[in-house]
PDB file of N, CA and C in Angstrom:
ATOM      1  N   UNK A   1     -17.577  23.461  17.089  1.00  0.00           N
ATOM      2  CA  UNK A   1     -17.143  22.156  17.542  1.00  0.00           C
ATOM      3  C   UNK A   1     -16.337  21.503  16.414  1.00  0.00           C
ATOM      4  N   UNK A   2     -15.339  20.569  16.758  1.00  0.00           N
ATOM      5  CA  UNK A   2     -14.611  19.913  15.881  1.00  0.00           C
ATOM      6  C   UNK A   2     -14.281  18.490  16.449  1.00  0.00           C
ATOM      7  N   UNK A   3     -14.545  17.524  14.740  1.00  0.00           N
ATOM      8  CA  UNK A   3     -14.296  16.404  15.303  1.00  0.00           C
ATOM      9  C   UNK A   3     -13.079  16.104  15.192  1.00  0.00           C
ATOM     10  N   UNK A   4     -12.049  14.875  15.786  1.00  0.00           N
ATOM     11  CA  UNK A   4     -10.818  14.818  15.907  1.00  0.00           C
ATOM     12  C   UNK A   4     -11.033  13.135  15.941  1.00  0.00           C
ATOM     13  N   UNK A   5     -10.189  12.389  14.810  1.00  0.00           N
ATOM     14  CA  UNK A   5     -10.403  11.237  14.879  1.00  0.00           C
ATOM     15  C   UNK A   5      -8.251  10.753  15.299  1.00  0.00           C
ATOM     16  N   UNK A   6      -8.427   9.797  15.480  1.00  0.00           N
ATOM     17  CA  UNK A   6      -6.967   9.402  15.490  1.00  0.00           C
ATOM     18  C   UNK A   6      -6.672   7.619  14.966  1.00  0.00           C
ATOM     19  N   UNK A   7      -5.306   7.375  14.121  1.00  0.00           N
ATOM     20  CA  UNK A   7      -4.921   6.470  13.586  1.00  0.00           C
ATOM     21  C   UNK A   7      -4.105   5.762  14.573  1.00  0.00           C
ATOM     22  N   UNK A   8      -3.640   4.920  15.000  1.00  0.00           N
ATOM     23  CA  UNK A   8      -2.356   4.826  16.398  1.00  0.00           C
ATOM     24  C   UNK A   8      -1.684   3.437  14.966  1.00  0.00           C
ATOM     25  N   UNK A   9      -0.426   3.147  14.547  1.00  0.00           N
ATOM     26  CA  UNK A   9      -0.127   2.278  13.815  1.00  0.00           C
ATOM     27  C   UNK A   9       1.227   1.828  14.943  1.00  0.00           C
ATOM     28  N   UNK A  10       1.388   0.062  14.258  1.00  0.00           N
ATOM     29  CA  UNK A  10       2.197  -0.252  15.266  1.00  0.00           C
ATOM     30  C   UNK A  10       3.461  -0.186  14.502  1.00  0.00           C
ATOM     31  N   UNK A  11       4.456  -0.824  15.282  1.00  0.00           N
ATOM     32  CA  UNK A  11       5.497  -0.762  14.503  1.00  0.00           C
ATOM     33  C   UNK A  11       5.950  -1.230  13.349  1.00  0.00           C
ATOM     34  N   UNK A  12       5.407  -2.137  12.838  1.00  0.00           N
ATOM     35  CA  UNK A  12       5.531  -2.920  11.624  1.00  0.00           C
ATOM     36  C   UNK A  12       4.841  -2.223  10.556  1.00  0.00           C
ATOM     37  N   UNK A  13       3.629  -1.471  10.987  1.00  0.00           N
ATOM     38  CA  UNK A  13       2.585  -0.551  10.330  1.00  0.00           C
ATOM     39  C   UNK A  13       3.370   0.128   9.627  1.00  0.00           C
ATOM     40  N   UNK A  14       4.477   0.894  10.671  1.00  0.00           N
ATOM     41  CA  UNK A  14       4.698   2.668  10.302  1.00  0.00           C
ATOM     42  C   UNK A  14       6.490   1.741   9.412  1.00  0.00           C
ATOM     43  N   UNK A  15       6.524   0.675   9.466  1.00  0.00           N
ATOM     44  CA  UNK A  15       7.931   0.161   9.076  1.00  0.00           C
ATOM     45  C   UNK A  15       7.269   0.461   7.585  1.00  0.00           C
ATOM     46  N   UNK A  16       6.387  -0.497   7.328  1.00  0.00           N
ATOM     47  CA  UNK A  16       5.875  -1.019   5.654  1.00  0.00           C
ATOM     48  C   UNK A  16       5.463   0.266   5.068  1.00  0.00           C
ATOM     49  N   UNK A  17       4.615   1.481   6.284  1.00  0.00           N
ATOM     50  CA  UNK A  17       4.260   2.303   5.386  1.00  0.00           C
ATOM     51  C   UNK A  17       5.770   2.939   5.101  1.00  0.00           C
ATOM     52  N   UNK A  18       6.287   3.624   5.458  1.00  0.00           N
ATOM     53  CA  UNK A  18       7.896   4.158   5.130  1.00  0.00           C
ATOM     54  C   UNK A  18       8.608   3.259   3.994  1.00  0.00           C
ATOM     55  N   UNK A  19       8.913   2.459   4.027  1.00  0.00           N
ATOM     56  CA  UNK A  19       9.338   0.999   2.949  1.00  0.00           C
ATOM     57  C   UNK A  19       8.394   1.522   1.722  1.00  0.00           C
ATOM     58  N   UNK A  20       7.128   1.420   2.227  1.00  0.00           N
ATOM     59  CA  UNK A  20       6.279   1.244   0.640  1.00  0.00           C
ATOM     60  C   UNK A  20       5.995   2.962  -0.216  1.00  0.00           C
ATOM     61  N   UNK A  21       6.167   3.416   1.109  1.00  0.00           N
ATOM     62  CA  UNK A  21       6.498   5.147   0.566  1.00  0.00           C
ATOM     63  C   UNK A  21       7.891   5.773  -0.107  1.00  0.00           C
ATOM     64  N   UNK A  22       8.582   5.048   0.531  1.00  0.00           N
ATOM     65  CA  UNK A  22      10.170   5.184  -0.589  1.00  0.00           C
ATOM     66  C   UNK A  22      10.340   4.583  -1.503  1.00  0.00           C
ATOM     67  N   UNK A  23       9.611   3.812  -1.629  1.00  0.00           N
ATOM     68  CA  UNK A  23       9.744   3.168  -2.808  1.00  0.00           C
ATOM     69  C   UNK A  23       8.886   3.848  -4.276  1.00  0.00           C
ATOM     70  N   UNK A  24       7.447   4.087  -4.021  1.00  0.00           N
ATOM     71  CA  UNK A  24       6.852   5.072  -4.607  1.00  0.00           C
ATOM     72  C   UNK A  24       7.814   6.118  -5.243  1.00  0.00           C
ATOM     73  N   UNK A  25       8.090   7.147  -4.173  1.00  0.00           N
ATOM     74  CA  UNK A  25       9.004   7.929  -4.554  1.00  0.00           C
ATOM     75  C   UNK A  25       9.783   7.776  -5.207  1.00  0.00           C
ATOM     76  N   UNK A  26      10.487   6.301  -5.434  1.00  0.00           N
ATOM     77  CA  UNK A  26      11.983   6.215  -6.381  1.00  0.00           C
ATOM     78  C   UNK A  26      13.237   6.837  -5.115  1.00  0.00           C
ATOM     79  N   UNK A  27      12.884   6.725  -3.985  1.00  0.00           N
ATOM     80  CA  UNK A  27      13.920   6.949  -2.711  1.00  0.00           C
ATOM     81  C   UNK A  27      14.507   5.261  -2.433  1.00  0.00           C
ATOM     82  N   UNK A  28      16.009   5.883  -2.780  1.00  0.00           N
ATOM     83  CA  UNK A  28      16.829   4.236  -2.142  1.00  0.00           C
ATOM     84  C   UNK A  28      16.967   4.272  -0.740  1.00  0.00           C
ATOM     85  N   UNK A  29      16.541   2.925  -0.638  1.00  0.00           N
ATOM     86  CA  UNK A  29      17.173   2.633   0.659  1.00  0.00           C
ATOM     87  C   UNK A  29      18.089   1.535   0.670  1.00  0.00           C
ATOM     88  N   UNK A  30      19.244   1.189   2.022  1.00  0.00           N
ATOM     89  CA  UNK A  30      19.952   0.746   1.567  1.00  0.00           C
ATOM     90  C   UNK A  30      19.405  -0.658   1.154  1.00  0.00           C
ATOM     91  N   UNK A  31      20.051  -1.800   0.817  1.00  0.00           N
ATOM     92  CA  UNK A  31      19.860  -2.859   0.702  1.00  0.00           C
ATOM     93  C   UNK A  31      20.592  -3.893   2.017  1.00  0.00           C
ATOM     94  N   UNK A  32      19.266  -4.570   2.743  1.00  0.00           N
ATOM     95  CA  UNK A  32      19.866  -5.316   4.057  1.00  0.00           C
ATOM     96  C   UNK A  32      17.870  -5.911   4.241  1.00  0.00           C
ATOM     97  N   UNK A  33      18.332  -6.186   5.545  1.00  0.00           N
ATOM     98  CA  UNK A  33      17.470  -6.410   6.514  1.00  0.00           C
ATOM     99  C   UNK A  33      16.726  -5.076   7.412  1.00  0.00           C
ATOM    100  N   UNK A  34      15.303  -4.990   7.685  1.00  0.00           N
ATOM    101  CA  UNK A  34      14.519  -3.864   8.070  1.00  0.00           C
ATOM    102  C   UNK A  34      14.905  -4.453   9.287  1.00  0.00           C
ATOM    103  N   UNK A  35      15.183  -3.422  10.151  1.00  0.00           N
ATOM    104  CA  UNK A  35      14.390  -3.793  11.632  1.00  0.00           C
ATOM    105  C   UNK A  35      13.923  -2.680  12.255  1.00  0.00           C
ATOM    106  N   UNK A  36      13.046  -3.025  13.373  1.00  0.00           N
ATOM    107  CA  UNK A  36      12.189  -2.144  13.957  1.00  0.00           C
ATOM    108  C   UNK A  36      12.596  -0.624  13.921  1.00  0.00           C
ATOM    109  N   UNK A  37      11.465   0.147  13.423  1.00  0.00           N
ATOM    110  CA  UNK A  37      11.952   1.850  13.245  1.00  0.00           C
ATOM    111  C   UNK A  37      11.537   2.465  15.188  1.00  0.00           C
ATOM    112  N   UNK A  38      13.257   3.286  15.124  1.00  0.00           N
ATOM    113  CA  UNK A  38      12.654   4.054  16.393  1.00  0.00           C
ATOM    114  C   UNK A  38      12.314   5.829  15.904  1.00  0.00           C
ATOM    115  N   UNK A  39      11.526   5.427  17.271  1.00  0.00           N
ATOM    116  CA  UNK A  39      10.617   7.081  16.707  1.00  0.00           C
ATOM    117  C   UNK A  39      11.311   8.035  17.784  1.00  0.00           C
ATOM    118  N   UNK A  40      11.945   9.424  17.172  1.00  0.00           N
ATOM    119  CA  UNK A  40      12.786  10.215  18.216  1.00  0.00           C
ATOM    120  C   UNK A  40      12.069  11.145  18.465  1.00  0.00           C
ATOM    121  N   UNK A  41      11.032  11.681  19.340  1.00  0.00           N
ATOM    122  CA  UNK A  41      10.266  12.651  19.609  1.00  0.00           C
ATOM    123  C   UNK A  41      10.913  13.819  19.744  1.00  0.00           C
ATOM    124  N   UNK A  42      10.353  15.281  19.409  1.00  0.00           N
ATOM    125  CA  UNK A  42      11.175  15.949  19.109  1.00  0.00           C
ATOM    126  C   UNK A  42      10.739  16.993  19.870  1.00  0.00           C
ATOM    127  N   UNK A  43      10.360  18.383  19.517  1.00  0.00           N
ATOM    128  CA  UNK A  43      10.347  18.516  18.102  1.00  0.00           C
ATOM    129  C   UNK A  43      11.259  18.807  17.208  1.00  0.00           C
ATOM    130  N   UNK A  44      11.508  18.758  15.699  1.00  0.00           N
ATOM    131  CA  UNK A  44      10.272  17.891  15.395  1.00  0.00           C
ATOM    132  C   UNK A  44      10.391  16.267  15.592  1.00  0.00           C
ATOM    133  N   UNK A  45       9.377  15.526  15.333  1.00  0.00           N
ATOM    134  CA  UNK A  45       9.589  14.303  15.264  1.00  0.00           C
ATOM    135  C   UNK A  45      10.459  13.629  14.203  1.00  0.00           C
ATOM    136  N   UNK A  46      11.103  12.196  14.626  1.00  0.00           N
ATOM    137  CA  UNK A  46      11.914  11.855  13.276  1.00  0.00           C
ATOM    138  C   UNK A  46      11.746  10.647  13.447  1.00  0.00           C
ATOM    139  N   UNK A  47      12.285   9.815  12.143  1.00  0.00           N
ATOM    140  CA  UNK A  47      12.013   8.436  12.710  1.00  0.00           C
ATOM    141  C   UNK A  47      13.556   7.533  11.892  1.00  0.00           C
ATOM    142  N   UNK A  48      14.019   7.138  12.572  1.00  0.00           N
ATOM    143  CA  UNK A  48      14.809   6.286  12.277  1.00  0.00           C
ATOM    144  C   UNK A  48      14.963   5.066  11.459  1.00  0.00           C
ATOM    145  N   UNK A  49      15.153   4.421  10.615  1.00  0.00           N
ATOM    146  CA  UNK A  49      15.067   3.118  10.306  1.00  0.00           C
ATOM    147  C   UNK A  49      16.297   2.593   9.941  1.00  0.00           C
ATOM    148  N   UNK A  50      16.134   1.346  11.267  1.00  0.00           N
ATOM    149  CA  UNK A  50      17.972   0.828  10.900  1.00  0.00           C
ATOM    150  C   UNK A  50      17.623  -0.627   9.603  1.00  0.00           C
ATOM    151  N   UNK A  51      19.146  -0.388   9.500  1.00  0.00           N
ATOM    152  CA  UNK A  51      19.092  -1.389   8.059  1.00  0.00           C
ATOM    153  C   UNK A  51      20.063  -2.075   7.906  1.00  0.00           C
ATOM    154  N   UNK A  52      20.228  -3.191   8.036  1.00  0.00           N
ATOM    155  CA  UNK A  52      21.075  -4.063   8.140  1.00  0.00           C
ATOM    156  C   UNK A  52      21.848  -5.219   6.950  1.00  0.00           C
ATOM    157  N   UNK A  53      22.704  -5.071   6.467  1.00  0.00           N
ATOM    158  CA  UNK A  53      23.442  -5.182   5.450  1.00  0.00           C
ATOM    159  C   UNK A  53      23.780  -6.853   5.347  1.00  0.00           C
ATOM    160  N   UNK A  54      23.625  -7.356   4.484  1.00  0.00           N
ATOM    161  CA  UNK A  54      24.309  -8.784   4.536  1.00  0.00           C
ATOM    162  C   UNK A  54      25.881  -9.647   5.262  1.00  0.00           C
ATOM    163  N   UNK A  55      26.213  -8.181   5.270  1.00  0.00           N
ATOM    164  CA  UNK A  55      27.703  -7.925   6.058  1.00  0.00           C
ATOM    165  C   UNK A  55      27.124  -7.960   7.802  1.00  0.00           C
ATOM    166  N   UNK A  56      26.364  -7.607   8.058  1.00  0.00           N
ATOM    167  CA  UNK A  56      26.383  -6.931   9.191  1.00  0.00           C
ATOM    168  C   UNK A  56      26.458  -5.718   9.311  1.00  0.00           C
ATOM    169  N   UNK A  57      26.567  -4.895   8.937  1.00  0.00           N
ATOM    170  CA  UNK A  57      26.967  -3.378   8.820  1.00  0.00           C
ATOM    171  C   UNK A  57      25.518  -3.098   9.043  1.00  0.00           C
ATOM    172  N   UNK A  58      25.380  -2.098  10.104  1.00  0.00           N
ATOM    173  CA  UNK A  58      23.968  -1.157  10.322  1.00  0.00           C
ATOM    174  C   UNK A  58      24.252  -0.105   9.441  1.00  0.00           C
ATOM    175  N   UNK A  59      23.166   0.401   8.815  1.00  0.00           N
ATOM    176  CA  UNK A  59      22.915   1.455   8.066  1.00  0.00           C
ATOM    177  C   UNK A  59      21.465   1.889   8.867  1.00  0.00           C
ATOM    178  N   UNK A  60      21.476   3.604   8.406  1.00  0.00           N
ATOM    179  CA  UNK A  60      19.880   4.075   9.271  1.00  0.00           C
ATOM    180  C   UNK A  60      19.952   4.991   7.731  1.00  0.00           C
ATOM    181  N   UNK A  61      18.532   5.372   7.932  1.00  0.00           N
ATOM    182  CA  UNK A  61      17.570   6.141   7.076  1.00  0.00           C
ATOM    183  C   UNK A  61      16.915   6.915   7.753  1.00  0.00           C
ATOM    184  N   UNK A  62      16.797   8.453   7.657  1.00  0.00           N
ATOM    185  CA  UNK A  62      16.108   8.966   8.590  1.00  0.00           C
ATOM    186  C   UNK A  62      15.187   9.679   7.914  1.00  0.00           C
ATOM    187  N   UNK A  63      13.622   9.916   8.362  1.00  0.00           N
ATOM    188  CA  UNK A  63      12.659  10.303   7.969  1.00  0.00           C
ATOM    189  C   UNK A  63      11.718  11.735   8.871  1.00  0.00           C
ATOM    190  N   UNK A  64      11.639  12.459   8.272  1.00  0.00           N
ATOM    191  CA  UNK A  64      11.475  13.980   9.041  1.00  0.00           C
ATOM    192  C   UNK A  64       9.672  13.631   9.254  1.00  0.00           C
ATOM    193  N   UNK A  65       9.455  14.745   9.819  1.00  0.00           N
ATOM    194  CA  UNK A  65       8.047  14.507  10.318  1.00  0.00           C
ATOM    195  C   UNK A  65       6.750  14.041   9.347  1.00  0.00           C
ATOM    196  N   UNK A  66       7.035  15.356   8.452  1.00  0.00           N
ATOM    197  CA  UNK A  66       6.002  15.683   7.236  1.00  0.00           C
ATOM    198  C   UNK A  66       6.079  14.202   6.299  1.00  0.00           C
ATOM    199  N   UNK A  67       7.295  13.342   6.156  1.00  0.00           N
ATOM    200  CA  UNK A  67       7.473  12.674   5.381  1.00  0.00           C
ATOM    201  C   UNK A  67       7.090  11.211   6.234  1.00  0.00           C
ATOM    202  N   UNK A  68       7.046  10.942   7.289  1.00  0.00           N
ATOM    203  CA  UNK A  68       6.413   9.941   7.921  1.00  0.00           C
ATOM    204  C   UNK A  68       4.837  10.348   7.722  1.00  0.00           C
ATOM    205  N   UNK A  69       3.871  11.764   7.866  1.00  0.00           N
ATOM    206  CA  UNK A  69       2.861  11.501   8.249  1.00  0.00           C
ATOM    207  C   UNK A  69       2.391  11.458   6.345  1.00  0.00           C
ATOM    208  N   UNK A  70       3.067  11.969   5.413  1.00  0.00           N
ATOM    209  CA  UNK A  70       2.852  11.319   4.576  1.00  0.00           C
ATOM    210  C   UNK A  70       2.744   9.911   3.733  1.00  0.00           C
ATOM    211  N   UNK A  71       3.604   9.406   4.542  1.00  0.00           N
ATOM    212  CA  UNK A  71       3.903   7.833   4.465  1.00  0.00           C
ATOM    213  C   UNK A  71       2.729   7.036   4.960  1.00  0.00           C
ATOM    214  N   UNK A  72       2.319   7.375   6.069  1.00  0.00           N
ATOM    215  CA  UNK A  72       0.856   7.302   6.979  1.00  0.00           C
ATOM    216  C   UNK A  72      -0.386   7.137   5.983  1.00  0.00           C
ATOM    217  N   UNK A  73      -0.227   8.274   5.602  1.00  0.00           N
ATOM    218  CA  UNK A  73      -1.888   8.881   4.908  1.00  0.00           C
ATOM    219  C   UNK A  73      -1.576   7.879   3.701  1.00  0.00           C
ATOM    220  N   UNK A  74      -0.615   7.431   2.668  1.00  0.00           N
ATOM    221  CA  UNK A  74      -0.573   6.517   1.500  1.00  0.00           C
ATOM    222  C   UNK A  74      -0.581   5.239   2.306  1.00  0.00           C
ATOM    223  N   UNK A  75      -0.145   4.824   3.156  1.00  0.00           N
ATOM    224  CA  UNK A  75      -0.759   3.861   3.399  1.00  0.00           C
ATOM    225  C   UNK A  75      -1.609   3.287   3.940  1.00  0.00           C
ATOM    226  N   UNK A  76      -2.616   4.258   4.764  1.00  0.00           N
ATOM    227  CA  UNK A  76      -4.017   4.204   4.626  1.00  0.00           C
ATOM    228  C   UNK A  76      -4.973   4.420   3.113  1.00  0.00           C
ATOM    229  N   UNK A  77      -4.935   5.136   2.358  1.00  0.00           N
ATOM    230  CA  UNK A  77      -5.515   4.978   0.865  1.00  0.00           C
ATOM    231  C   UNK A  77      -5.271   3.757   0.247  1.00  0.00           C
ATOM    232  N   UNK A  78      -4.085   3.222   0.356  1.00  0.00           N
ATOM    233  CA  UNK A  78      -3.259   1.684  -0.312  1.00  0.00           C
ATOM    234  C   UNK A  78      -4.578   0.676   0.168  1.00  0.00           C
ATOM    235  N   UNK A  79      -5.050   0.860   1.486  1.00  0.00           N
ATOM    236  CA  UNK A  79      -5.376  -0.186   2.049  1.00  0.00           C
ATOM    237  C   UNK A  79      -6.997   0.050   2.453  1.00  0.00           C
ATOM    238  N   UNK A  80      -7.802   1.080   1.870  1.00  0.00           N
ATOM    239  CA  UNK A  80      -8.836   1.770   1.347  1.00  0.00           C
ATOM    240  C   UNK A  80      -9.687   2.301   2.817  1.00  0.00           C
ATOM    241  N   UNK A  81      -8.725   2.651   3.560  1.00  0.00           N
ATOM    242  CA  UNK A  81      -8.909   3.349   4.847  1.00  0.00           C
ATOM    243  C   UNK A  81      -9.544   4.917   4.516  1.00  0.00           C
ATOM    244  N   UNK A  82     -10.837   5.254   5.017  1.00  0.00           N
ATOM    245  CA  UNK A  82     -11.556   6.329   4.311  1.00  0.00           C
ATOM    246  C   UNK A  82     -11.151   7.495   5.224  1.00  0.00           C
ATOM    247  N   UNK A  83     -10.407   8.847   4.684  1.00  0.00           N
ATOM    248  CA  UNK A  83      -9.571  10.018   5.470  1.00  0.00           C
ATOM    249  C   UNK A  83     -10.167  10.934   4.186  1.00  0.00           C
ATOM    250  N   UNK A  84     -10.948  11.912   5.113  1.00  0.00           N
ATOM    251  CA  UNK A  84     -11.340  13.417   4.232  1.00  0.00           C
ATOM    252  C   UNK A  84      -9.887  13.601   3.503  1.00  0.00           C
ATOM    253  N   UNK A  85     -10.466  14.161   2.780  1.00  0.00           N
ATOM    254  CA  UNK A  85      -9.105  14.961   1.918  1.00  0.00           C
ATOM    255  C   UNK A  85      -8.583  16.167   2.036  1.00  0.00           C
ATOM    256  N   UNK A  86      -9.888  17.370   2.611  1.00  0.00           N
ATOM    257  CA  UNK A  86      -9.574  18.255   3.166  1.00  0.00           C
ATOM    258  C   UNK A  86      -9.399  18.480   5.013  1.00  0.00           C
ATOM    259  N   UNK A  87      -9.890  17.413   5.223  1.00  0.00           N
ATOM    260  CA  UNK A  87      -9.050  17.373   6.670  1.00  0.00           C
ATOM    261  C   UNK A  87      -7.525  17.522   7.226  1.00  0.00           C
ATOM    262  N   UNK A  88      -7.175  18.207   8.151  1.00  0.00           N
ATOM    263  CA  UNK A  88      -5.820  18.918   8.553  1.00  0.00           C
ATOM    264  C   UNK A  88      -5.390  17.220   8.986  1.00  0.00           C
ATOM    265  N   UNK A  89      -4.069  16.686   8.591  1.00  0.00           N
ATOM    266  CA  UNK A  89      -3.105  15.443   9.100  1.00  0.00           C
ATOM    267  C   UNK A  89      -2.411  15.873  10.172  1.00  0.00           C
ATOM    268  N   UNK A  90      -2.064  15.200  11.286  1.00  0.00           N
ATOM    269  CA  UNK A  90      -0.813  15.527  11.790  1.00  0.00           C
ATOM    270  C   UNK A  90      -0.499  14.463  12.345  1.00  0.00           C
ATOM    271  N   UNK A  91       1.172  14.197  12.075  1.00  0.00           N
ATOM    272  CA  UNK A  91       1.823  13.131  12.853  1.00  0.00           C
ATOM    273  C   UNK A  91       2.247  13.434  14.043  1.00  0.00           C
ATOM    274  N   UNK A  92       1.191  12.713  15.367  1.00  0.00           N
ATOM    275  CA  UNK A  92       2.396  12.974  16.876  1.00  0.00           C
ATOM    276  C   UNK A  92       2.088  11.242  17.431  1.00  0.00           C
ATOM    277  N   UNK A  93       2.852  11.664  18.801  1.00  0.00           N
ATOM    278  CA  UNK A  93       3.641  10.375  19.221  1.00  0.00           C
ATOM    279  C   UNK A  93       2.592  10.537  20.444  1.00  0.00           C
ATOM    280  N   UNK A  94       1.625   8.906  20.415  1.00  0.00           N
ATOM    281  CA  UNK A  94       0.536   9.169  21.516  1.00  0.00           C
ATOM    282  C   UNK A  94       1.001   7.657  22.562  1.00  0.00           C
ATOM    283  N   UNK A  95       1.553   7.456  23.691  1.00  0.00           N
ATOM    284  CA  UNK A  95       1.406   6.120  24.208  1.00  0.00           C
ATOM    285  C   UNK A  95       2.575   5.418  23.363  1.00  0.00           C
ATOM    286  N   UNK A  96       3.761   6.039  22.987  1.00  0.00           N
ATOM    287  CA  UNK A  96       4.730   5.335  22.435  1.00  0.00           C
ATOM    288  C   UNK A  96       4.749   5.268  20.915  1.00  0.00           C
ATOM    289  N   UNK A  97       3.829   5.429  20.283  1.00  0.00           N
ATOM    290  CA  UNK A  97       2.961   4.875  19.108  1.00  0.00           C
ATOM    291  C   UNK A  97       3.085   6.025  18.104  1.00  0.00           C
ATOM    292  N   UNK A  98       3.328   5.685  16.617  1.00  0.00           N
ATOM    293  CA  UNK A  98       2.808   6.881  15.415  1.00  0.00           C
ATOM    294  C   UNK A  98       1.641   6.965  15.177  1.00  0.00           C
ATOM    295  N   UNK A  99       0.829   7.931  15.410  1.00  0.00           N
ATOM    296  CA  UNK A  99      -0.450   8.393  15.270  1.00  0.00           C
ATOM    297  C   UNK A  99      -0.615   9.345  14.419  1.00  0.00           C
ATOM    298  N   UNK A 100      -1.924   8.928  13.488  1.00  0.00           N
ATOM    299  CA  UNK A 100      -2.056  10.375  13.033  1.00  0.00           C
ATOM    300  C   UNK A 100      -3.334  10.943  13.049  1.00  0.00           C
ATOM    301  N   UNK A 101      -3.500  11.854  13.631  1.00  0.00           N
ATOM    302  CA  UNK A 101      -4.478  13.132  13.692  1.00  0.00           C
ATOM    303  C   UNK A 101      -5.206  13.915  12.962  1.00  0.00           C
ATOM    304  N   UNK A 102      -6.428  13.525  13.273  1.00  0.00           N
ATOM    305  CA  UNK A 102      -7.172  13.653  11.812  1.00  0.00           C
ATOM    306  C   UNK A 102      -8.491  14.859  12.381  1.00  0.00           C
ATOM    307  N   UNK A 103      -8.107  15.726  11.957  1.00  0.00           N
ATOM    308  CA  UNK A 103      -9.169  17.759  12.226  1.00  0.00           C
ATOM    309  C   UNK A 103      -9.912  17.664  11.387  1.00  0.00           C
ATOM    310  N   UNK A 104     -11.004  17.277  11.808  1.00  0.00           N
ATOM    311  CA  UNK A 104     -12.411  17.088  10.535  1.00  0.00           C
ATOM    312  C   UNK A 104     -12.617  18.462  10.259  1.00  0.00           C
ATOM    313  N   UNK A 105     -12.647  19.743  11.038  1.00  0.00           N
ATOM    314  CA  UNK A 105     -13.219  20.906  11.089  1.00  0.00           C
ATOM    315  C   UNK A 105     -14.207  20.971  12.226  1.00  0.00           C
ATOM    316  N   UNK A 106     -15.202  22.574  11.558  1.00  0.00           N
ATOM    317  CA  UNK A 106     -16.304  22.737  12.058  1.00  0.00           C
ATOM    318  C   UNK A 106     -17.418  21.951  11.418  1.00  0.00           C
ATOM    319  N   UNK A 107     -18.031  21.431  12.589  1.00  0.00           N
ATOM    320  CA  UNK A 107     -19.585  20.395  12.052  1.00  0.00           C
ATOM    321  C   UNK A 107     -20.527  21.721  11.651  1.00  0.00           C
ATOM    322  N   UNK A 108     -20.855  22.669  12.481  1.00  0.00           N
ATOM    323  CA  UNK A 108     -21.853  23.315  12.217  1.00  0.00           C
ATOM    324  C   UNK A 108     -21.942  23.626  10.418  1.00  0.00           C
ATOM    325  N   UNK A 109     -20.657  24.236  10.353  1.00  0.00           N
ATOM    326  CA  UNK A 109     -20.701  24.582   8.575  1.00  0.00           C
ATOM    327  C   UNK A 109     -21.207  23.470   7.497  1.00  0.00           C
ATOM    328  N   UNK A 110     -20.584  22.207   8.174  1.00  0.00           N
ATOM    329  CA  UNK A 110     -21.317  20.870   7.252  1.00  0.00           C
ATOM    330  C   UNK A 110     -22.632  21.138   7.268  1.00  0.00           C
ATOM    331  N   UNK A 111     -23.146  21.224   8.562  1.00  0.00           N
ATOM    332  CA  UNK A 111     -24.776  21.293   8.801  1.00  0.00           C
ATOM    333  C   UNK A 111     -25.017  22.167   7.890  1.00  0.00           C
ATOM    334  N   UNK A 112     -24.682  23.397   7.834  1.00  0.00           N
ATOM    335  CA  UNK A 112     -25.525  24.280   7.110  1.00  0.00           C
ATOM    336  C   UNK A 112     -25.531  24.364   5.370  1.00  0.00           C
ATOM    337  N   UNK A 113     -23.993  23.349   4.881  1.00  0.00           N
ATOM    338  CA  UNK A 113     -24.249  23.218   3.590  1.00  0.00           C
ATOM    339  C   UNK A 113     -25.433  22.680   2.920  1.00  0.00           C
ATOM    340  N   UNK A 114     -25.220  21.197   4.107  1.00  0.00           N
ATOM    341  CA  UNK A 114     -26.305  20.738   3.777  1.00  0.00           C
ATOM    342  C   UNK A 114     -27.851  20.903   3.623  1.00  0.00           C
ATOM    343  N   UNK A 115     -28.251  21.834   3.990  1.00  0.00           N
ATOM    344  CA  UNK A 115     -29.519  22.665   4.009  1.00  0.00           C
ATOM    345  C   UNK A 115     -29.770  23.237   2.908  1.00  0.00           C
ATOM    346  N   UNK A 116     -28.612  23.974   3.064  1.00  0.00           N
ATOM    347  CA  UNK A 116     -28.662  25.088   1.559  1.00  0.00           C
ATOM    348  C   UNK A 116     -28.500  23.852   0.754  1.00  0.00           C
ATOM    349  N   UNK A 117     -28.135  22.906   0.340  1.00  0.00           N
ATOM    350  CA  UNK A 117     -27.947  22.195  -0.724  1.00  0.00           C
ATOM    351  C   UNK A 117     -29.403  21.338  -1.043  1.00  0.00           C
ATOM    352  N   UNK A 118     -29.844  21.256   0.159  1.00  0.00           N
ATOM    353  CA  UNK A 118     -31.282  20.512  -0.013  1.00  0.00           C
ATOM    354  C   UNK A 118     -32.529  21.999  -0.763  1.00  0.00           C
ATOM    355  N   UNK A 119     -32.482  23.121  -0.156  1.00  0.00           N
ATOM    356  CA  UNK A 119     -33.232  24.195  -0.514  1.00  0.00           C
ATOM    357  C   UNK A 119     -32.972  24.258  -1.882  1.00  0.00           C
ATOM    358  N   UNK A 120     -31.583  23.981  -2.849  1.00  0.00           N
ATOM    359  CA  UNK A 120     -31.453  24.565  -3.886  1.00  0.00           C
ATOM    360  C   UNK A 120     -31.988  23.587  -5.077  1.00  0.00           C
ATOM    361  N   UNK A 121     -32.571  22.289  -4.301  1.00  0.00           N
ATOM    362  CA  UNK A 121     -32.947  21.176  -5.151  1.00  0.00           C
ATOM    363  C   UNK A 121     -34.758  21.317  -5.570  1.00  0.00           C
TER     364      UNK A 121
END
């Protein structure tokens, strides 16, 4: 058996986490106004973020799958949201929404560490 938890973030969520993840990185983006990121289902998934210039001029930024659901997972830790570490991530698109997908594993094997770990005490 495996548990399967899920994140659903809204749009402003998955805006700040992307924003606060390029920035980390030392990734420019342009300089303007954020507005709402669209999400292009794929596969793979991508996500858009338009950017709007003091001019007016749209500018976009585009963000590949792996690098949104990374953006995800730092900004859940930022904000002390508790995600195994060895649990499998995955970013998909549930109800419109960036979600991310969280594969706890097999329970039984937990069970049985824990046994052996109590026997060895």
């Amino acid at each position: 058996m495996q548990e399967l938890r899920a994140i659903s973030f809204t749009e402003r969520e998955l805006m700040t986490a992307i924003v606060e993840f390029t920035g980390r990185l030392n990734r420019k983006l342009p300089v303007g106004m954020v507005k709402d990121p669209v999400i292009v289902e794929g596969p793979p998934i991508t996500v858009q973020l338009p950017i709007e210039d003091d001019y007016g001029k749209m500018h976009e930024a585009t963000f590949a799958e792996m690098e949104v659901a990374a953006a995800l997972v730092n900004y859940c830790m930022t904000r002390k949201i508790r995600m195994p570490a060895k649990a499998e991530k995955v970013l998909q698109i549930i109800s419109g929404a960036a979600t991310l997908v969280i594969w706890l594993g097999e329970q039984e094997v937990g069970a049985q560490r824990k046994k052996a770990t109590l026997r060895n005490r």
